[in-house]
ModelCIF file with pLDDT and N, C-alpha, C, O atoms, coordinates in Angstrom:
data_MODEL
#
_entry.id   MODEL 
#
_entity.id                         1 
_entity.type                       polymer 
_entity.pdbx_number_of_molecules   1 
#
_entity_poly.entity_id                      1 
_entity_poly.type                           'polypeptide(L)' 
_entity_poly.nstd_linkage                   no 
_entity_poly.nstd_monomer                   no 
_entity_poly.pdbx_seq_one_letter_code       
;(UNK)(UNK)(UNK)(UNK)(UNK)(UNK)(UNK)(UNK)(UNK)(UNK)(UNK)(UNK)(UNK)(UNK)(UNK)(UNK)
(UNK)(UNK)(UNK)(UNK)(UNK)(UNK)(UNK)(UNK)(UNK)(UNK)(UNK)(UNK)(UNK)(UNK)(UNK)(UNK)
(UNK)
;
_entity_poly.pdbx_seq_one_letter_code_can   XXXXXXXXXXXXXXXXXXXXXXXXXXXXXXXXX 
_entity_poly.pdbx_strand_id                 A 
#
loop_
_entity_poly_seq.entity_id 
_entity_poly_seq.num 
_entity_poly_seq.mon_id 
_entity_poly_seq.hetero 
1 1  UNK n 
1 2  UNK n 
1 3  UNK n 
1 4  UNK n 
1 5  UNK n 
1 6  UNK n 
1 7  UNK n 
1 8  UNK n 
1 9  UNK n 
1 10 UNK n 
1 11 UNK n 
1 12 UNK n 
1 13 UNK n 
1 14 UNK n 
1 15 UNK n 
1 16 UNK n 
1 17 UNK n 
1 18 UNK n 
1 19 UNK n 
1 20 UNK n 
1 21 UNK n 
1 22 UNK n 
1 23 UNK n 
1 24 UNK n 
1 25 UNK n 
1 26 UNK n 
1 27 UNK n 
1 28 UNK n 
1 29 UNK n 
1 30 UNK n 
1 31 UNK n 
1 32 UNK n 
1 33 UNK n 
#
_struct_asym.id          A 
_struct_asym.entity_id   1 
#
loop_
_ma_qa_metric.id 
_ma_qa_metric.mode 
_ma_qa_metric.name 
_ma_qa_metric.software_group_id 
_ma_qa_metric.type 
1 global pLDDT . pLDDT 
2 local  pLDDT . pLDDT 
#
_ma_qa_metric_global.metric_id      1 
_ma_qa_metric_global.metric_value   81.55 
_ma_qa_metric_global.model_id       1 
_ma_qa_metric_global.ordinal_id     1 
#
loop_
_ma_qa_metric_local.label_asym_id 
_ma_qa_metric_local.label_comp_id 
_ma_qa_metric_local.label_seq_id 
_ma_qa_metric_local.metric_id 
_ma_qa_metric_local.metric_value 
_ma_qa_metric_local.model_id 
_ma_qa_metric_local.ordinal_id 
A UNK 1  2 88.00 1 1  
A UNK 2  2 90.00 1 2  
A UNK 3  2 90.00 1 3  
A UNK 4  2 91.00 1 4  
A UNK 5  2 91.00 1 5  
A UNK 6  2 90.00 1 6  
A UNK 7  2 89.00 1 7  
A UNK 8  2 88.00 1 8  
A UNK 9  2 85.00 1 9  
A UNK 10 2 88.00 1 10 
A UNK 11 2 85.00 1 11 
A UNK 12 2 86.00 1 12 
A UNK 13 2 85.00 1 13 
A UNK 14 2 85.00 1 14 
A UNK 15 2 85.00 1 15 
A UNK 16 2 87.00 1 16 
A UNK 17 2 88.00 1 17 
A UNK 18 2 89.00 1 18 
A UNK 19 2 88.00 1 19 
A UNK 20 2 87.00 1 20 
A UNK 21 2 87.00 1 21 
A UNK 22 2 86.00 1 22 
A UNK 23 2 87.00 1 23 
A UNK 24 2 85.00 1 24 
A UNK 25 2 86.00 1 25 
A UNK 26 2 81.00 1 26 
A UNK 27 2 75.00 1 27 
A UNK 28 2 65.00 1 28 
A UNK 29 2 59.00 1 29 
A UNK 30 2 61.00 1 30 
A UNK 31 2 58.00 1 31 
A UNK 32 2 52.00 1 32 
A UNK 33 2 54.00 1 33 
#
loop_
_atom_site.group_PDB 
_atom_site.id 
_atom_site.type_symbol 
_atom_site.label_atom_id 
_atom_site.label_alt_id 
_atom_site.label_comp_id 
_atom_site.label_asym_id 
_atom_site.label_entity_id 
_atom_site.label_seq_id 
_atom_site.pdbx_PDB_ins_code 
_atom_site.Cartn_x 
_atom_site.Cartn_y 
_atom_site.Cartn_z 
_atom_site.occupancy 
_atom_site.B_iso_or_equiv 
_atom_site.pdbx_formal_charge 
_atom_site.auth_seq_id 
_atom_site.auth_comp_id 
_atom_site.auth_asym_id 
_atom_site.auth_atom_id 
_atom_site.pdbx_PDB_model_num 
ATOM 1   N N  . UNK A 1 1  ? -31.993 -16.749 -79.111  1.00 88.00 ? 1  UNK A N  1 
ATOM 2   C CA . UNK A 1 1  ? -32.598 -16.806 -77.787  1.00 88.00 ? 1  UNK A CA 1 
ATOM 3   C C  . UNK A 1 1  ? -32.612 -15.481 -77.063  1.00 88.00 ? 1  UNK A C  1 
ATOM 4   O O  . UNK A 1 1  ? -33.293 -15.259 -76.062  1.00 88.00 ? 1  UNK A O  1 
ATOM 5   N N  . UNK A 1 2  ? -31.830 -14.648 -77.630  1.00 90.00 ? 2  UNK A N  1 
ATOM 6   C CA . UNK A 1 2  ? -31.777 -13.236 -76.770  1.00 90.00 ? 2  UNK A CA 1 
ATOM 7   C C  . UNK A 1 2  ? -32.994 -12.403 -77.052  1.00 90.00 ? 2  UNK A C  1 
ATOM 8   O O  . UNK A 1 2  ? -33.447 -12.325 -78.194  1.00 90.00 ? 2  UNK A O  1 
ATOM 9   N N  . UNK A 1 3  ? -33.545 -11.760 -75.999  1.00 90.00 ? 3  UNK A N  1 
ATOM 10  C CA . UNK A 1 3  ? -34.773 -10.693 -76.458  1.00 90.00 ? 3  UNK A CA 1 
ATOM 11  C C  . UNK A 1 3  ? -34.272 -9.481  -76.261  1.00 90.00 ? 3  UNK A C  1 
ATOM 12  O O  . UNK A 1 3  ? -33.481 -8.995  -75.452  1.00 90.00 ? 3  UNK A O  1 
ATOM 13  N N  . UNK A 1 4  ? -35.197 -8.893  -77.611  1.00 91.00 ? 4  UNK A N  1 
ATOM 14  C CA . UNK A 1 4  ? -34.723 -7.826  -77.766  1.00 91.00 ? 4  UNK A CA 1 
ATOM 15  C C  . UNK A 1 4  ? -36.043 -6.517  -77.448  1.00 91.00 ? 4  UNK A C  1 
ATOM 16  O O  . UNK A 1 4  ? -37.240 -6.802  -77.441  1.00 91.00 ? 4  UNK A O  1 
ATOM 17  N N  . UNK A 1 5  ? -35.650 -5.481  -77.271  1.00 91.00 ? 5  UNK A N  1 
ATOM 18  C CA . UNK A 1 5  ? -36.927 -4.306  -77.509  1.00 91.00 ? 5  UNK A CA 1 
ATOM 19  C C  . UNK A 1 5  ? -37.394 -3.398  -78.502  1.00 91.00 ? 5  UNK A C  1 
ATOM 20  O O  . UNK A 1 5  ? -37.102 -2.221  -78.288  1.00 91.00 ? 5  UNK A O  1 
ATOM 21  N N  . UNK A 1 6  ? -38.060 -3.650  -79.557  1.00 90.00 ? 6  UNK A N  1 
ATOM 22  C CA . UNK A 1 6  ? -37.733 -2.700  -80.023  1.00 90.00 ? 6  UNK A CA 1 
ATOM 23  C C  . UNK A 1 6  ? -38.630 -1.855  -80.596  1.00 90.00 ? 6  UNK A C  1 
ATOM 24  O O  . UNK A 1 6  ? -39.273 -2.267  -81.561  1.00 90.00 ? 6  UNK A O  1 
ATOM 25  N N  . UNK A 1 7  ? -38.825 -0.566  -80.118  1.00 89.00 ? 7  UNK A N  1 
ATOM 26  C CA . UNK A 1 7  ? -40.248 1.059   -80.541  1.00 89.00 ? 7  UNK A CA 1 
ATOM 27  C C  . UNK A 1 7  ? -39.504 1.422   -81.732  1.00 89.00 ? 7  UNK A C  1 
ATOM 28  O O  . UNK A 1 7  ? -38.381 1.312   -82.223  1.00 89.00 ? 7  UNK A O  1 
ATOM 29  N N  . UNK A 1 8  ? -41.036 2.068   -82.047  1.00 88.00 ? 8  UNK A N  1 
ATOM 30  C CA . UNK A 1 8  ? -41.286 3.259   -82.800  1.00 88.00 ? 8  UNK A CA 1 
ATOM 31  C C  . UNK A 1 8  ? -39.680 3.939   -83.705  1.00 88.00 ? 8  UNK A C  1 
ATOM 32  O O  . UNK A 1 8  ? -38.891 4.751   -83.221  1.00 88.00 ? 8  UNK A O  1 
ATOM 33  N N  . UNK A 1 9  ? -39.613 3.439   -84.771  1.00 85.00 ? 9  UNK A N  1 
ATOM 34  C CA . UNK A 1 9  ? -38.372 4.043   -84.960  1.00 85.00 ? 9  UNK A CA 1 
ATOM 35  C C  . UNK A 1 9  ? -37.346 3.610   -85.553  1.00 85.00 ? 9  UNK A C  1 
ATOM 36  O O  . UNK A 1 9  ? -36.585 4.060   -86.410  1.00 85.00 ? 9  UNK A O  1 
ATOM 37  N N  . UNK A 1 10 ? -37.483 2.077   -84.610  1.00 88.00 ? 10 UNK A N  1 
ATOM 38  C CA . UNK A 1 10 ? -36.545 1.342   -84.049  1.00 88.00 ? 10 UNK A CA 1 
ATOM 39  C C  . UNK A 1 10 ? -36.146 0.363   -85.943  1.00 88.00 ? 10 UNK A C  1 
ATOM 40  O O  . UNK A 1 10 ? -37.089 0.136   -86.701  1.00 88.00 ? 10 UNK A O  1 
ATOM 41  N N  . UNK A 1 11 ? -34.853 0.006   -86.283  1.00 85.00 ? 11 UNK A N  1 
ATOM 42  C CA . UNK A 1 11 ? -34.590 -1.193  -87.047  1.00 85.00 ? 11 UNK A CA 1 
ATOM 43  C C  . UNK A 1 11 ? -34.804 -2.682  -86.096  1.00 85.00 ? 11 UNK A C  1 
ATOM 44  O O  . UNK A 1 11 ? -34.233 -2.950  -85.039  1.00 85.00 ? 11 UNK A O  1 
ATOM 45  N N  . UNK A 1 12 ? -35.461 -3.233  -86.586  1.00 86.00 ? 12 UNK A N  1 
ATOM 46  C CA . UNK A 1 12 ? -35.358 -4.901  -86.046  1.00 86.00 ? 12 UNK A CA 1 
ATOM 47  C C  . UNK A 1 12 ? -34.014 -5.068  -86.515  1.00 86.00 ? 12 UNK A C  1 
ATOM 48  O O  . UNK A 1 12 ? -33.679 -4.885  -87.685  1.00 86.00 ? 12 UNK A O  1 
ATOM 49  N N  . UNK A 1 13 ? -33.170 -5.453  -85.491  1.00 85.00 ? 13 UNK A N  1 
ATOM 50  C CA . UNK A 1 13 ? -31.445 -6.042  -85.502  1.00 85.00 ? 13 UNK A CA 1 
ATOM 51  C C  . UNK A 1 13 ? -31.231 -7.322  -85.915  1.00 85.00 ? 13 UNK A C  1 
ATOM 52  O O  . UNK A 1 13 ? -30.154 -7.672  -86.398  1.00 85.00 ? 13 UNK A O  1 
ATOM 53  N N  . UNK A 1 14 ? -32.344 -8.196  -85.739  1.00 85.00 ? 14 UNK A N  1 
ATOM 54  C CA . UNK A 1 14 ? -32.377 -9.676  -86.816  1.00 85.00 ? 14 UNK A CA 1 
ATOM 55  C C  . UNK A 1 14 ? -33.203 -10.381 -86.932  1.00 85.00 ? 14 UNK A C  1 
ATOM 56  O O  . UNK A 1 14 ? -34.174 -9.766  -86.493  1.00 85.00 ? 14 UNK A O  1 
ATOM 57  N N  . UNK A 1 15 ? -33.599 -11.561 -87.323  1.00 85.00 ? 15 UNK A N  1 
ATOM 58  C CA . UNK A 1 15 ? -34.527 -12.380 -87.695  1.00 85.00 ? 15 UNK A CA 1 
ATOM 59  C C  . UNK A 1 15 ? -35.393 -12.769 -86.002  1.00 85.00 ? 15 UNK A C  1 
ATOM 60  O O  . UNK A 1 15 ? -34.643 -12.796 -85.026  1.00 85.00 ? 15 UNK A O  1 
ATOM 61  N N  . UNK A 1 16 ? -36.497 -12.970 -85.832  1.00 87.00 ? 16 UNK A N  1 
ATOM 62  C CA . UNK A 1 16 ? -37.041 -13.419 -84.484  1.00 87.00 ? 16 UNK A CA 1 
ATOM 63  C C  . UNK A 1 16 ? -38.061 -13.405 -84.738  1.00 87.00 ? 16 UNK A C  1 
ATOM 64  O O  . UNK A 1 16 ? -38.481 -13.046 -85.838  1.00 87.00 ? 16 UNK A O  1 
ATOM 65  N N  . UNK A 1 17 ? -39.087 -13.973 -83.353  1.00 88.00 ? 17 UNK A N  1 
ATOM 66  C CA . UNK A 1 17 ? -40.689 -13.866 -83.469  1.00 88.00 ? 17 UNK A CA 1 
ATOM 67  C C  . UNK A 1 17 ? -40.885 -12.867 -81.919  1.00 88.00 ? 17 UNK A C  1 
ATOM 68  O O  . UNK A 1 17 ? -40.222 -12.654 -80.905  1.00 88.00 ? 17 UNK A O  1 
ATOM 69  N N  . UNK A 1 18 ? -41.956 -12.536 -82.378  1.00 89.00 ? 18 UNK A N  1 
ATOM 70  C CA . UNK A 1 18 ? -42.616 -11.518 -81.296  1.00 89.00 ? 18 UNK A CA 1 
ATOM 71  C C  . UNK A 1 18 ? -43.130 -12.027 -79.817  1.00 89.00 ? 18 UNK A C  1 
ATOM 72  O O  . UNK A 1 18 ? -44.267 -12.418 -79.551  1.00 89.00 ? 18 UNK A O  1 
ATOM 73  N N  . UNK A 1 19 ? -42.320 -11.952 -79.171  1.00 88.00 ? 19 UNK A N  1 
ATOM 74  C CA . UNK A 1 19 ? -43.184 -12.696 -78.250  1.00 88.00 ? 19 UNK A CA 1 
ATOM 75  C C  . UNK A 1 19 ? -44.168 -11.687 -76.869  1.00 88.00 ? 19 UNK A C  1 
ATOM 76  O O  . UNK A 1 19 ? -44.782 -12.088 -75.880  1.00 88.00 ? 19 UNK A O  1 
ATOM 77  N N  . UNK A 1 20 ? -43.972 -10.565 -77.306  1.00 87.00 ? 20 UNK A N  1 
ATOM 78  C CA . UNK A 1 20 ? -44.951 -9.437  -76.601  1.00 87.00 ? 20 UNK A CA 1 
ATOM 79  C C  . UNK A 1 20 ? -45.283 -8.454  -77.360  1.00 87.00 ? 20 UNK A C  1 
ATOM 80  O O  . UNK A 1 20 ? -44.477 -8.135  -78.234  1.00 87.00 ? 20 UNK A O  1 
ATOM 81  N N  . UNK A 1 21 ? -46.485 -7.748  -77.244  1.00 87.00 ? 21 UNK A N  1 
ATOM 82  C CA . UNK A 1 21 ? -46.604 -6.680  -77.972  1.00 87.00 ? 21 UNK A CA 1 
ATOM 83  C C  . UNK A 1 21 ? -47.436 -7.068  -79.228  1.00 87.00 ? 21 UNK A C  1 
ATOM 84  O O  . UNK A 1 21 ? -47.678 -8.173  -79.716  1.00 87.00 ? 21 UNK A O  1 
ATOM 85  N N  . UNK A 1 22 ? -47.828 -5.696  -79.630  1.00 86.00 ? 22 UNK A N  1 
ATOM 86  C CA . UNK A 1 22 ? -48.169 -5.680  -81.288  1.00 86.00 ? 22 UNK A CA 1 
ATOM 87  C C  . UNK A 1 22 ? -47.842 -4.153  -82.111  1.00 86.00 ? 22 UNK A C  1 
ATOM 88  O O  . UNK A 1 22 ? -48.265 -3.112  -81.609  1.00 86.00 ? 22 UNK A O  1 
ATOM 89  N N  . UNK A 1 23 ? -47.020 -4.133  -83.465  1.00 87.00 ? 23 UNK A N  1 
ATOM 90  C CA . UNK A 1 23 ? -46.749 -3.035  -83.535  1.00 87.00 ? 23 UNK A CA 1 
ATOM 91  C C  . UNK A 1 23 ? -46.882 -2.832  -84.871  1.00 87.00 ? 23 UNK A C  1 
ATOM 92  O O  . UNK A 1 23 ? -47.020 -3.992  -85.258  1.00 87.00 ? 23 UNK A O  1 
ATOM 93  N N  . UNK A 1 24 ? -46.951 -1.905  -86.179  1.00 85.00 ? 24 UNK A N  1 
ATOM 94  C CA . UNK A 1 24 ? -47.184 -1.782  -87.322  1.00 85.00 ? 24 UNK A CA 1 
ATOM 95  C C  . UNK A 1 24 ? -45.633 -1.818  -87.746  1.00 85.00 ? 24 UNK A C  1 
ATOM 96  O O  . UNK A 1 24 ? -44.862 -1.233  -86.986  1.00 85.00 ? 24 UNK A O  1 
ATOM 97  N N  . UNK A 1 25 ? -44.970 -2.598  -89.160  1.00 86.00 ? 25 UNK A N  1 
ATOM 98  C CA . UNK A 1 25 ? -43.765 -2.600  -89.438  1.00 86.00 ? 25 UNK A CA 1 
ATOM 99  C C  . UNK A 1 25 ? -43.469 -2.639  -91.309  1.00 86.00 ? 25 UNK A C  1 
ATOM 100 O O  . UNK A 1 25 ? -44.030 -3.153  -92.276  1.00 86.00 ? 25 UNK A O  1 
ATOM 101 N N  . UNK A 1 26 ? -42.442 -1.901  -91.106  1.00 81.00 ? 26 UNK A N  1 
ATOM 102 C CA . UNK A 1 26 ? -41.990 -1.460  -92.705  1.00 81.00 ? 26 UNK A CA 1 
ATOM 103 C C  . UNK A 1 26 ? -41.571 -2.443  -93.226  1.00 81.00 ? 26 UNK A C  1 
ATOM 104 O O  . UNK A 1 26 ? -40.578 -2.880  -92.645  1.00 81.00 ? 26 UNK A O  1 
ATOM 105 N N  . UNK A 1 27 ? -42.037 -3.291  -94.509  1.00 75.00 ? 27 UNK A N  1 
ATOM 106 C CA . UNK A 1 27 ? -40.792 -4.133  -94.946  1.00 75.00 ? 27 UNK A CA 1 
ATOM 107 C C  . UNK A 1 27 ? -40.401 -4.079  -96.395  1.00 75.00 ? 27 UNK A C  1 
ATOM 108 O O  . UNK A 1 27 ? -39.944 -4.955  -97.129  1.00 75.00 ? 27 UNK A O  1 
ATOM 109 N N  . UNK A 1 28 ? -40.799 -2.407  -96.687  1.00 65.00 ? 28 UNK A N  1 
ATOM 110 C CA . UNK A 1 28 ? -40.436 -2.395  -97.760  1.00 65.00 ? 28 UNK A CA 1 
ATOM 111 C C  . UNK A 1 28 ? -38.806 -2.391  -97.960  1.00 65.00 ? 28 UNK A C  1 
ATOM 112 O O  . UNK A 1 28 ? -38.379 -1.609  -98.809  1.00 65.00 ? 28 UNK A O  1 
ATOM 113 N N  . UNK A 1 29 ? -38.174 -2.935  -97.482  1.00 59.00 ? 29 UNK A N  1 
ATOM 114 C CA . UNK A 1 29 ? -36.741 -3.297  -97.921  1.00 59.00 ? 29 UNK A CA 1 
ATOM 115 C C  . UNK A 1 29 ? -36.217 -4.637  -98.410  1.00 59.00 ? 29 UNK A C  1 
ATOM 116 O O  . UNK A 1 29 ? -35.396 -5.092  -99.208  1.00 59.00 ? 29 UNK A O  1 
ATOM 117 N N  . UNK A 1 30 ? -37.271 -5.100  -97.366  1.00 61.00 ? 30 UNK A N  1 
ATOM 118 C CA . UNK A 1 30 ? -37.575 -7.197  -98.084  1.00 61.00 ? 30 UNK A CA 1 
ATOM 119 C C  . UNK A 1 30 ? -38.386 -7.324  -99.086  1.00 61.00 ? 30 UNK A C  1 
ATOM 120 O O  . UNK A 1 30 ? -38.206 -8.271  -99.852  1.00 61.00 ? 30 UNK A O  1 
ATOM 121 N N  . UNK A 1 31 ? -39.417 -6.443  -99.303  1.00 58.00 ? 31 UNK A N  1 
ATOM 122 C CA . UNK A 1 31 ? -40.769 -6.258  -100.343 1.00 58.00 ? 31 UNK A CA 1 
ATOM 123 C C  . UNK A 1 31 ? -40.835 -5.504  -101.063 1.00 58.00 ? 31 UNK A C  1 
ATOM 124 O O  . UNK A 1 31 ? -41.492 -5.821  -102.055 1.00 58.00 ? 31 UNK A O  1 
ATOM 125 N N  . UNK A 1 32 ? -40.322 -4.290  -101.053 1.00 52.00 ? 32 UNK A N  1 
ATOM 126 C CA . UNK A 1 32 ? -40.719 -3.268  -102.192 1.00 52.00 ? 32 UNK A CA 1 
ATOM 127 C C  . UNK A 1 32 ? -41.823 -2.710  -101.905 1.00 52.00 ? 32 UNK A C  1 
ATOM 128 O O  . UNK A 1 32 ? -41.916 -1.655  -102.532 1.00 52.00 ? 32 UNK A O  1 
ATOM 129 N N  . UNK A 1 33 ? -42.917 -2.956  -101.105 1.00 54.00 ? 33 UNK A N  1 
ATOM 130 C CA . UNK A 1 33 ? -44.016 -2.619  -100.866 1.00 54.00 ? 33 UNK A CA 1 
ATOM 131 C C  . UNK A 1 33 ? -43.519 -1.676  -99.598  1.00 54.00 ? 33 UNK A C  1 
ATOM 132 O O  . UNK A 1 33 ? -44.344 -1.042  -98.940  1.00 54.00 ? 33 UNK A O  1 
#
């Protein structure tokens, strides 16, 4: 339930959905891609 902020840079700190914004994100650590 806590929101978080997070730019350019930034690690996502855990699992959640977006509820503002739109931003481009790495997941080659879950994907390989």
């Amino acid at each position: 339930g806590d929101v978080v902020l997070v730019e350019a840079g930034d690690i996502i700190p855990s699992d959640g959905e977006v509820v503002e914004g739109v931003a481009s994100v790495n997941e080659a650590a879950i994907t390989g891609e």
